[in-house]
C-alpha atoms as a PDB file:
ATOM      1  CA  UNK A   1     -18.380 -19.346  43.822  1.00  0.00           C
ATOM      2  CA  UNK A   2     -16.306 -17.784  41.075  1.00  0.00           C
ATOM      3  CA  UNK A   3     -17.965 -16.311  37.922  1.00  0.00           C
ATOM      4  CA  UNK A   4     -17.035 -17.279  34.441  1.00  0.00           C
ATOM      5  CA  UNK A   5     -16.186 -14.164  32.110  1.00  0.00           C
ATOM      6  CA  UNK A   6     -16.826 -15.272  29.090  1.00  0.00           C
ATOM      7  CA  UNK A   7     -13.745 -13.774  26.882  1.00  0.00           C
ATOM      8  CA  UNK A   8     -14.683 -13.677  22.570  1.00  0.00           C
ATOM      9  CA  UNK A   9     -10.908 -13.809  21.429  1.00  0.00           C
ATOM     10  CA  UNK A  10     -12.188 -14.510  17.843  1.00  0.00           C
ATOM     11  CA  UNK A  11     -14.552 -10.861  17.761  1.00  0.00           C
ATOM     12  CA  UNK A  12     -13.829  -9.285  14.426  1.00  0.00           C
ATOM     13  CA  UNK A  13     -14.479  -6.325  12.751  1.00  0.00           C
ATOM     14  CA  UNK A  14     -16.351  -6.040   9.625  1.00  0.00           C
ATOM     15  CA  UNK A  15     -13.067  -4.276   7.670  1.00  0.00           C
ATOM     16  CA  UNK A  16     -10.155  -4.802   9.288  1.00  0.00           C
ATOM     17  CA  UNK A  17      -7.682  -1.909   9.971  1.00  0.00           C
ATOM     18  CA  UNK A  18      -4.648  -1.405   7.721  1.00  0.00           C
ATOM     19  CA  UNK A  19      -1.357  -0.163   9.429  1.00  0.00           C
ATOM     20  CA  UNK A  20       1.685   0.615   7.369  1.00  0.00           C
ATOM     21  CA  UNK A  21       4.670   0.169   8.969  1.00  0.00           C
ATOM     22  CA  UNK A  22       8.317   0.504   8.018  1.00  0.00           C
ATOM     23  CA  UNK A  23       6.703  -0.263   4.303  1.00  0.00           C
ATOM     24  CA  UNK A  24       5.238  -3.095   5.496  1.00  0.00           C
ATOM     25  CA  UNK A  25       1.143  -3.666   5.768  1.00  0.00           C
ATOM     26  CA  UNK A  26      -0.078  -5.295   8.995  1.00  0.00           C
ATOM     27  CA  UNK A  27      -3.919  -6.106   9.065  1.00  0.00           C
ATOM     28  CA  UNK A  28      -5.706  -5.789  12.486  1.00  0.00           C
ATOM     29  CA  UNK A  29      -8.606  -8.009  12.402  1.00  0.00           C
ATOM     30  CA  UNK A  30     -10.351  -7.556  15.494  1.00  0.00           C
ATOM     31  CA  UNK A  31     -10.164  -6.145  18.987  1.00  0.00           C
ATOM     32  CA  UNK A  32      -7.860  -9.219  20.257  1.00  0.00           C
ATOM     33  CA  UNK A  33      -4.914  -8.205  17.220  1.00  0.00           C
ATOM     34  CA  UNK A  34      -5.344  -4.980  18.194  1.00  0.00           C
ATOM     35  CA  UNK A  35      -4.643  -4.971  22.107  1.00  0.00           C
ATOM     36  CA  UNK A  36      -1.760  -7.381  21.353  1.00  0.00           C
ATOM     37  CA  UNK A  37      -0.605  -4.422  18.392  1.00  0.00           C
ATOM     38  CA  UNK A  38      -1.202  -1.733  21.659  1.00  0.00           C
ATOM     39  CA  UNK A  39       0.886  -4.098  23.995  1.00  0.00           C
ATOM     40  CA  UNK A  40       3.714  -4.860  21.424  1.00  0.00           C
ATOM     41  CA  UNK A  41       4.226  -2.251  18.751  1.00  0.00           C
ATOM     42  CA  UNK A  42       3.355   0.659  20.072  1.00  0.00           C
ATOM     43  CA  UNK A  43       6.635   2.512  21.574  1.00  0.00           C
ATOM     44  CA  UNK A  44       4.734   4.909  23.949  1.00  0.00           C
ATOM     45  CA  UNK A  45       2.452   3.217  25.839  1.00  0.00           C
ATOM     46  CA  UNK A  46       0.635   5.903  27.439  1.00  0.00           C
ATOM     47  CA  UNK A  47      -1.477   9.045  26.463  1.00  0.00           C
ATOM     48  CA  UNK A  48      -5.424   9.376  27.082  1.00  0.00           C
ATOM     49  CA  UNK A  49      -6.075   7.433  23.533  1.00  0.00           C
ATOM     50  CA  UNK A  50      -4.131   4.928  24.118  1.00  0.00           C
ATOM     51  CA  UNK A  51      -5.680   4.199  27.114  1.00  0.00           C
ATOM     52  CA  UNK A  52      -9.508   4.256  26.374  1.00  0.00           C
ATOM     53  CA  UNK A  53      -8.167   2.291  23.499  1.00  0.00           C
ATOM     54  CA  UNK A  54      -6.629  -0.676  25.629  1.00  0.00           C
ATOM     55  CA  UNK A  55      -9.813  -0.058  28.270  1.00  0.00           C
ATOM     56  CA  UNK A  56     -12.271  -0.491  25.206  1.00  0.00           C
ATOM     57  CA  UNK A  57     -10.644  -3.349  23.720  1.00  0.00           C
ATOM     58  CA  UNK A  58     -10.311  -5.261  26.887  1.00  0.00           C
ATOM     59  CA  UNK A  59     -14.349  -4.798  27.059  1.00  0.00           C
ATOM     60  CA  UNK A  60     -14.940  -5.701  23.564  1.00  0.00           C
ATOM     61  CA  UNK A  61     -13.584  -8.745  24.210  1.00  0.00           C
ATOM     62  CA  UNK A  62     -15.920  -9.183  27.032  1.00  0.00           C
ATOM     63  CA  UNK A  63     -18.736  -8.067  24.746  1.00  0.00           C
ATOM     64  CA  UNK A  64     -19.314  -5.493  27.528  1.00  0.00           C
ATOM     65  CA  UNK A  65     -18.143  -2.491  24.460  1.00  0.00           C
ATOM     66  CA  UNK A  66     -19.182  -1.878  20.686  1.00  0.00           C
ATOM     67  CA  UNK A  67     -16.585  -3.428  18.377  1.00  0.00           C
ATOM     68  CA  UNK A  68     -16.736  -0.749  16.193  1.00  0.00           C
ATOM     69  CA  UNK A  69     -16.277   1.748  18.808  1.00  0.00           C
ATOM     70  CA  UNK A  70     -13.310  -0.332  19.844  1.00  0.00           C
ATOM     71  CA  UNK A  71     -11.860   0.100  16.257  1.00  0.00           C
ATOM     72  CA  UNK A  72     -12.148   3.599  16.265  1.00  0.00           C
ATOM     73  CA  UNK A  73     -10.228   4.173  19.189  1.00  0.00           C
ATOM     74  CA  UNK A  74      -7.802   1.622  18.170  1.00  0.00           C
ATOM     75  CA  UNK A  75      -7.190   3.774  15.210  1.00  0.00           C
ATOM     76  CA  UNK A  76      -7.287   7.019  17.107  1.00  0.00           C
ATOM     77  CA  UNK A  77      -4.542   5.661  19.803  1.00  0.00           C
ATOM     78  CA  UNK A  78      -2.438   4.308  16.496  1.00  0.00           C
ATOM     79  CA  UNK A  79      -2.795   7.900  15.202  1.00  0.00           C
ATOM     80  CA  UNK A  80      -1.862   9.775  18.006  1.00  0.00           C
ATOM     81  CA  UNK A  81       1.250   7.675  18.455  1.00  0.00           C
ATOM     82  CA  UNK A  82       1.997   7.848  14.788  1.00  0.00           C
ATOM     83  CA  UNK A  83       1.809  11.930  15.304  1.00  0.00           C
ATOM     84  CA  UNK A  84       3.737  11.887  18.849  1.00  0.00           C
ATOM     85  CA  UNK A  85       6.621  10.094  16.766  1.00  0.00           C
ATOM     86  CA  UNK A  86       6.800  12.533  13.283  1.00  0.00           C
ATOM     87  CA  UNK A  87       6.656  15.462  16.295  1.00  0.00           C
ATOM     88  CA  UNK A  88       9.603  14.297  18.253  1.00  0.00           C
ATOM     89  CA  UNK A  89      12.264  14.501  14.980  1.00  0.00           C
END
């Protein structure tokens, strides 16, 4: 028999993150926005943070990880790409 996962696409965080981009503010809500922010904005997808940040998302949204541990590593993957990019010009 196959097991149900159960999946909580509407976990949120208590503050949600603020990204500026391009002079534009995007809010991340929640570990769902933010894998879909990892899959879809970010230009190098790769790099140890972004990893453990996709890994600890994924399990957030299996409420097998912290949500708040998820945000931090959201925001240290966001940071690392935001310094990979200002390093490259």
């Amino acid at each position: 028999m196959t097991e149900v996962i159960p999946i909580a696409f509407s976990a949120r965080w208590g503050v949600p993150v603020c990204l500026v981009q391009q002079n534009k503010m995007k809010w991340i809500r929640g570990p769902a926005e933010a894998l879909h922010c990892l899959r879809t904005d970010f230009v190098e997808q790769s790099g140890p943070a972004y990893n453990r940040a996709l890994n600890v998302c994924l399990a957030a949204l299996r409420s097998e990880s912290d949500l708040d541990v998820a945000k931090l590593l959201f925001v240290t993957a966001y940071h690392e790409q935001k310094s990979r990019r200002f390093n490259k010009t």
